[in-house]
C-alpha atoms as a PDB file:
ATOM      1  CA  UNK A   1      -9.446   4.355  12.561  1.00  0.00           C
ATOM      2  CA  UNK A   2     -12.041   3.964  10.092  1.00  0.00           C
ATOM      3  CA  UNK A   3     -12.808   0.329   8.830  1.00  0.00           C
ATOM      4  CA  UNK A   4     -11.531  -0.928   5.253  1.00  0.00           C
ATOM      5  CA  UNK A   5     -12.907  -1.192   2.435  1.00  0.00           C
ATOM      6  CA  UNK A   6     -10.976  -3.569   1.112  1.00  0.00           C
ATOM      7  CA  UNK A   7     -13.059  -7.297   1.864  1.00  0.00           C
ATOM      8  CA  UNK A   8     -11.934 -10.600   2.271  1.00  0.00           C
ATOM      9  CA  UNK A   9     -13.236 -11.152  -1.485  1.00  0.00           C
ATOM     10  CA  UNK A  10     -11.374  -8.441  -2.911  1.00  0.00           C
ATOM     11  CA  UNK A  11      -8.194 -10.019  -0.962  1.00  0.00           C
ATOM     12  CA  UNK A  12      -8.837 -13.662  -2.395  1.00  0.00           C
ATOM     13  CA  UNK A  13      -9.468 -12.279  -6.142  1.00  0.00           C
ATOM     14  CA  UNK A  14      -6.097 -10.510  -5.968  1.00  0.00           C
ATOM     15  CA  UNK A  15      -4.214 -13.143  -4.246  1.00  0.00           C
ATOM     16  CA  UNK A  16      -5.842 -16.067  -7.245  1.00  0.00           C
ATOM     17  CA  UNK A  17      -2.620 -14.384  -9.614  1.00  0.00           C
ATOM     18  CA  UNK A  18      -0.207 -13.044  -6.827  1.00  0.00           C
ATOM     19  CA  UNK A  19       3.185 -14.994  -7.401  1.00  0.00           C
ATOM     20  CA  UNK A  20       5.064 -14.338  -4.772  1.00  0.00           C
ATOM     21  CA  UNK A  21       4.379 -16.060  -0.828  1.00  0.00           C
ATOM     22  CA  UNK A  22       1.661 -14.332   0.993  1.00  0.00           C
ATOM     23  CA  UNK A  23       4.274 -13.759   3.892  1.00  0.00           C
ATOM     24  CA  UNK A  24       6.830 -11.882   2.073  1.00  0.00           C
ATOM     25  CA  UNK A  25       8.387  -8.770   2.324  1.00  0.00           C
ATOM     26  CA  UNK A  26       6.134  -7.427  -0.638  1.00  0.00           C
ATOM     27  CA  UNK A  27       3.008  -9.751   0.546  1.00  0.00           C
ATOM     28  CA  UNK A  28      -0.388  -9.143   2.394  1.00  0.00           C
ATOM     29  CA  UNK A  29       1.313  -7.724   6.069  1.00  0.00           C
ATOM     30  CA  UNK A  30       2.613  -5.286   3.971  1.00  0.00           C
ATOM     31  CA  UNK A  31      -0.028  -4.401   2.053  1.00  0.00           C
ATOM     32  CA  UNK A  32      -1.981  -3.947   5.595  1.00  0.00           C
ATOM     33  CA  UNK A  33       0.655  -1.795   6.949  1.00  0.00           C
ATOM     34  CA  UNK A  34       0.640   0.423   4.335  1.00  0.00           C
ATOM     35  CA  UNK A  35      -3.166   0.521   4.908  1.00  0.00           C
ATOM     36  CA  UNK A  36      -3.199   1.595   8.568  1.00  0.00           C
ATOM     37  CA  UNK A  37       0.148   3.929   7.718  1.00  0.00           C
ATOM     38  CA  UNK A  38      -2.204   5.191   4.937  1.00  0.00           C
ATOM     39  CA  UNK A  39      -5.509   5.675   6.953  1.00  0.00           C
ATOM     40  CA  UNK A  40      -3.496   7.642   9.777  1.00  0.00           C
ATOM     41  CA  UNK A  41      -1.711   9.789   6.965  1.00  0.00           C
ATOM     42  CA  UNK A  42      -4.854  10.592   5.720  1.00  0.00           C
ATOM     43  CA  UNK A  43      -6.161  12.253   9.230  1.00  0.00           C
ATOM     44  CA  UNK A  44      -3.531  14.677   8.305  1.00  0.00           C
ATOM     45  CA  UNK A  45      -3.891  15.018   4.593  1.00  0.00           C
ATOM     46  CA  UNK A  46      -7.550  14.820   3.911  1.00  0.00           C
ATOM     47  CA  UNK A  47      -6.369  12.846   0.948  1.00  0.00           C
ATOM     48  CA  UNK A  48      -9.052  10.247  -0.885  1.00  0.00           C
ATOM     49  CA  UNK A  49      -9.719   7.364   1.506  1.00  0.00           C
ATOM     50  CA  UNK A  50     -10.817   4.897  -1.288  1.00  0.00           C
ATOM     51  CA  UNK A  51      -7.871   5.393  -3.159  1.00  0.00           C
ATOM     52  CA  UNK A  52      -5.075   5.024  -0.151  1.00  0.00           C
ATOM     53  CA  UNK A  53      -6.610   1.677   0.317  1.00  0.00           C
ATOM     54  CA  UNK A  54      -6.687   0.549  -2.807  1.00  0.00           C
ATOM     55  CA  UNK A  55      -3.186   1.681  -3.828  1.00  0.00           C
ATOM     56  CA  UNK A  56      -2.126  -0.033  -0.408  1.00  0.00           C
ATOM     57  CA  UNK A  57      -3.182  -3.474  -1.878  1.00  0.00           C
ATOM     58  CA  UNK A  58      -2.460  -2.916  -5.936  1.00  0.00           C
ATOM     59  CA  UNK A  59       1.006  -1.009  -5.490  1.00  0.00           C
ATOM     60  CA  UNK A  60       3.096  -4.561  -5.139  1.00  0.00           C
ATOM     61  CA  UNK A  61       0.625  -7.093  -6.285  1.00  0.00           C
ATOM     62  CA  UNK A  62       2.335  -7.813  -9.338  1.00  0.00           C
ATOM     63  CA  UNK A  63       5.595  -8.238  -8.215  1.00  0.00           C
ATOM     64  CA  UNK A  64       7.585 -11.537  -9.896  1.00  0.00           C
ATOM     65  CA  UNK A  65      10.318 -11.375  -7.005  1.00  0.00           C
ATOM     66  CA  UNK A  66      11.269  -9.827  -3.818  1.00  0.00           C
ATOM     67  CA  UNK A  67      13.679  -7.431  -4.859  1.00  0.00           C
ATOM     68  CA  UNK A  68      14.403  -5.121  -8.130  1.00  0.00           C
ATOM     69  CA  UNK A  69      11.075  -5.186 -10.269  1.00  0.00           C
ATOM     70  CA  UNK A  70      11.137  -2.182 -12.049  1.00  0.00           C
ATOM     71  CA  UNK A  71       7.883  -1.680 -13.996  1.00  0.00           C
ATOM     72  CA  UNK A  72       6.250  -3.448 -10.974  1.00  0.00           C
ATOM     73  CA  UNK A  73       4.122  -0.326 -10.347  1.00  0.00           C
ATOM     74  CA  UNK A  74       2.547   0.028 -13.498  1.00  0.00           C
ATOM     75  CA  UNK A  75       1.653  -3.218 -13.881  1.00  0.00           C
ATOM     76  CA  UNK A  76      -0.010  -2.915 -10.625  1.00  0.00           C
ATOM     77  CA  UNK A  77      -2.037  -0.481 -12.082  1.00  0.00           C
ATOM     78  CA  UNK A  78      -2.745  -1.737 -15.494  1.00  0.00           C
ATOM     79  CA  UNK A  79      -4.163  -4.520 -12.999  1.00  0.00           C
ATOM     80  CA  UNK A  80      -5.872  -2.384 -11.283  1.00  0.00           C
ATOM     81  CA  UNK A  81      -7.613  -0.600 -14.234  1.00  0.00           C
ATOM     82  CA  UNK A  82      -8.549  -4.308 -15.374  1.00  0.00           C
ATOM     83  CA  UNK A  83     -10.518  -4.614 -12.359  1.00  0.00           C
ATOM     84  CA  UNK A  84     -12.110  -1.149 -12.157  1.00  0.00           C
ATOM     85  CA  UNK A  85     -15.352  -1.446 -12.472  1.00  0.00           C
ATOM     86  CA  UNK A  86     -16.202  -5.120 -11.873  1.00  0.00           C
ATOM     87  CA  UNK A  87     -14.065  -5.785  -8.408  1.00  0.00           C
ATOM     88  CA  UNK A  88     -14.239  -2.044  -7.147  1.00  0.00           C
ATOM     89  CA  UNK A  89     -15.789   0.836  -7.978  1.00  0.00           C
ATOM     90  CA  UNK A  90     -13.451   5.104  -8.263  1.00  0.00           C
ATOM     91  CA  UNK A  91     -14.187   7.705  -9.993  1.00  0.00           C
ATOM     92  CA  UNK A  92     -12.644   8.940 -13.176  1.00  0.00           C
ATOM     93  CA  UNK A  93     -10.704  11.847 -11.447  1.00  0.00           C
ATOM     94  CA  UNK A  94     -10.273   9.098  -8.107  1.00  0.00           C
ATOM     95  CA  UNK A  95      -9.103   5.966 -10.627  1.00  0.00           C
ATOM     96  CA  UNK A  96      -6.566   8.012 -12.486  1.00  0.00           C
ATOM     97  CA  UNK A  97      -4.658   8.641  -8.679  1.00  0.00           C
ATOM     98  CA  UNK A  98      -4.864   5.391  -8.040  1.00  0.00           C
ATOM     99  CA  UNK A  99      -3.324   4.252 -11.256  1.00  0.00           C
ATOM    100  CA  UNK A 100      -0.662   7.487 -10.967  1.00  0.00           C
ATOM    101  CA  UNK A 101       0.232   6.074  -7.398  1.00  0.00           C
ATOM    102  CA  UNK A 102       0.740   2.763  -8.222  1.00  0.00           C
ATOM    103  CA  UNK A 103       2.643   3.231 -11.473  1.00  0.00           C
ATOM    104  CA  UNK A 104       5.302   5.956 -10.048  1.00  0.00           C
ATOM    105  CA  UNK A 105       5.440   4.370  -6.488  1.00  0.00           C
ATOM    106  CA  UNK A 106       9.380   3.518  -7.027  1.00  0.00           C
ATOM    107  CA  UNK A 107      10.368   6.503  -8.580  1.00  0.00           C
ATOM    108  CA  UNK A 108      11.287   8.338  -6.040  1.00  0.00           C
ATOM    109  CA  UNK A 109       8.807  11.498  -7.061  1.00  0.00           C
ATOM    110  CA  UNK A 110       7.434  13.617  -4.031  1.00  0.00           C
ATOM    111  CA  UNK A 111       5.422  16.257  -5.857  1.00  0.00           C
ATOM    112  CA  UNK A 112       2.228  15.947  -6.888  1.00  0.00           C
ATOM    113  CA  UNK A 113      -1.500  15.789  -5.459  1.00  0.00           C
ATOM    114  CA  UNK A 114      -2.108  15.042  -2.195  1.00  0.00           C
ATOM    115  CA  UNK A 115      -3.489  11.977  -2.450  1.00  0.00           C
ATOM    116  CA  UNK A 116      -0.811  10.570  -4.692  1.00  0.00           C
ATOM    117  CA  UNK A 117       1.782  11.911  -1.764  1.00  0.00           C
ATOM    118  CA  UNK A 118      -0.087  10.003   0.700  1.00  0.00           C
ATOM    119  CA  UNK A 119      -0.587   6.693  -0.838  1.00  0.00           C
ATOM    120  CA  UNK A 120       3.791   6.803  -1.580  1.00  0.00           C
ATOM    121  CA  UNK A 121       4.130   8.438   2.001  1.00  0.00           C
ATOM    122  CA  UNK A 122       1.693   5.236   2.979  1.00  0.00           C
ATOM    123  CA  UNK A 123       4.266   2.821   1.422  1.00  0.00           C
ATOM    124  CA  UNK A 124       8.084   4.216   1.913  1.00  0.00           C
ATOM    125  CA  UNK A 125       7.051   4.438   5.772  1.00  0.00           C
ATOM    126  CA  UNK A 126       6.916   0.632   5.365  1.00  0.00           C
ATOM    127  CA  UNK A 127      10.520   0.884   4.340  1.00  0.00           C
ATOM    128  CA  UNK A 128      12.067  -0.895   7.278  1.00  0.00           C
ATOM    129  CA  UNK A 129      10.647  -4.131   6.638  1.00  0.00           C
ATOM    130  CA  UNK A 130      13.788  -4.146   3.859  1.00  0.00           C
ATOM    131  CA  UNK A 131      16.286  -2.920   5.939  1.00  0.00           C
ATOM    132  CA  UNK A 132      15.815   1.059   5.317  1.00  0.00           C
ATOM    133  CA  UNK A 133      15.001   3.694   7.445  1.00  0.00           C
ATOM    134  CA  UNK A 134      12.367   6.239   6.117  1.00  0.00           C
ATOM    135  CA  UNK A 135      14.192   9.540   5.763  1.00  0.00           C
ATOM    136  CA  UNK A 136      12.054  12.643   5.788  1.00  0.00           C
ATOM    137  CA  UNK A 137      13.886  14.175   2.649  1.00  0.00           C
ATOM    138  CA  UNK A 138      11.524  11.236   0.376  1.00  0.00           C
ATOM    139  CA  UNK A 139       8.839  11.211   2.163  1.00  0.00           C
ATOM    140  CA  UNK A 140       6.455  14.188   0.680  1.00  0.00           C
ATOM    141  CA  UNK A 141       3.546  15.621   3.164  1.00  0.00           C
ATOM    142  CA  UNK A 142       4.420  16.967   6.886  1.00  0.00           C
ATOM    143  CA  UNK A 143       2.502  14.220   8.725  1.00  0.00           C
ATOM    144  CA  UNK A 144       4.455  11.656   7.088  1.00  0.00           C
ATOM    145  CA  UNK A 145       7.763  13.654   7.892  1.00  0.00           C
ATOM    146  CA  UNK A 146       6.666  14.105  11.386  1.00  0.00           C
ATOM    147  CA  UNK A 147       9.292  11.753  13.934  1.00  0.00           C
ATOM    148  CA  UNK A 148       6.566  10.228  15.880  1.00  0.00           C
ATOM    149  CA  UNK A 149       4.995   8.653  12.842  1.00  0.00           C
ATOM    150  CA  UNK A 150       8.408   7.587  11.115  1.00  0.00           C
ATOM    151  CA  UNK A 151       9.211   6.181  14.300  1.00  0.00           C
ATOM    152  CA  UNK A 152       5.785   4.349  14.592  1.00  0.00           C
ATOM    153  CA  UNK A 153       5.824   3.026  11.345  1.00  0.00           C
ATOM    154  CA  UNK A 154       9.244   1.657  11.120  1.00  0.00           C
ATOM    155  CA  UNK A 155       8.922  -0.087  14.374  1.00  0.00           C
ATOM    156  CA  UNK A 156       6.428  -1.985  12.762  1.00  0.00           C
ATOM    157  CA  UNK A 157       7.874  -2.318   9.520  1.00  0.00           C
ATOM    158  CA  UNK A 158      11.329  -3.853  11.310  1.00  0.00           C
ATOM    159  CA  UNK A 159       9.436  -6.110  13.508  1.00  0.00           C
ATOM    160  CA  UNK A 160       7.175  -7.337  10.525  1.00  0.00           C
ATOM    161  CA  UNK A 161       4.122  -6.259  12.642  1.00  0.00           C
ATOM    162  CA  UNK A 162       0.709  -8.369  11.054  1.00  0.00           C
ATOM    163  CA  UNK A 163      -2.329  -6.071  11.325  1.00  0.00           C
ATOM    164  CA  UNK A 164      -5.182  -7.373  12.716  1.00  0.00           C
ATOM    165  CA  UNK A 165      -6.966  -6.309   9.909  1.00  0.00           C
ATOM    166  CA  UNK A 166      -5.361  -9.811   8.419  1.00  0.00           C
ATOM    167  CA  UNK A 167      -7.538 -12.334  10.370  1.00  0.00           C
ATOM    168  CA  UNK A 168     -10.413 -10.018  11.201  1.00  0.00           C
ATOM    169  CA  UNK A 169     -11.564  -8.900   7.743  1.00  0.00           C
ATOM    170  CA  UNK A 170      -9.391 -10.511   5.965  1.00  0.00           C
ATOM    171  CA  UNK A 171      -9.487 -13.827   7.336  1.00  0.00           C
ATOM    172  CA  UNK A 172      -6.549 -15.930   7.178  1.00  0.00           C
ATOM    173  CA  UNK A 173      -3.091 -15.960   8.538  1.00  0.00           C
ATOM    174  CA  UNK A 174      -0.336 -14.743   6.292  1.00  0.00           C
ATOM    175  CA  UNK A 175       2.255 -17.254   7.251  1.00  0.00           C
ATOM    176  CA  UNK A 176       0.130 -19.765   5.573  1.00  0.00           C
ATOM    177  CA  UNK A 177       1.958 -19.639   1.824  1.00  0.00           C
ATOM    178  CA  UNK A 178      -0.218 -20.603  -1.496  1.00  0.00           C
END
């Protein structure tokens, strides 16, 4: 898989304003998990490699609790766009998928362009972390619906799998809170 481009700096700015603890369902292992699920989706796809891994880390970071936040998405992305162009660097065209991803993440859409597709595909395979099994019927592009990579992805999910993108690149341990 190819390596991130999301930095230990980029982690630390986000993580100065996120509320919630690091470890949580909603925290940094999942934001990594949706990363790899996102970067292996994308072998299939094709879809924009910058903007899965950015939506992987801005989808949940303003969450104020671990369960219903409803306009959590699109203040992920209004984040996001007050970012763009200091902390990271899209395109027009590339920035305005990001933003789309993040702000209609929850609403259960599965239609759209295929980057979009991939970066929700990226996070509902992450589903089982909350007790919920990804079923292909919400999931929108064939490699997510594919039963090897449900089945890969929820394992980790349920198990609360830490990517080892957390200490390598990263570089701390997420069951250290704030």
């Amino acid at each position: 898989m190819k390596k991130s481009i999301i930095s230990k700096v980029f982690i630390d700015t986000i993580l100065k304003q996120y509320l919630l603890p690091w470890s949580g369902i909603h925290g940094v292992s999942h934001w990594a998990r949706v990363l790899e699920n996102g970067l292996r989706l994308q072998q299939h796809t094709g879809a924009n490699i910058q903007v899965v891994q950015y939506f992987a880390v801005f989808h949940d970071v303003k969450r104020i609790n671990e369960g219903i936040h409803n306009d959590h998405g699109r203040q992920g992305a209004e984040y996001a766009a007050s970012l763009h162009g200091s902390l990271f660097e899209l395109g027009d065209e590339d920035f305005d998928r990001l933003y789309t991803a993040c702000a209609y993440h929850t609403d259960g859409l599965t239609e759209g362009d295929i980057t979009i597709q991939t970066c929700w595909d990226a996070d509902r395979l992450d589903l089982g972390r909350a007790g919920i099994i990804p079923l292909p019927q919400y999931l929108c592009t064939d490699a997510a619906k594919d039963s090897a990579m449900i089945e890969w992805a929820n394992k980790r999910s349920c198990e609360g799998f830490i990517p080892e993108i957390v200490y390598t690149e990263w570089g701390f341990d997420p069951n250290l809170s704030h």
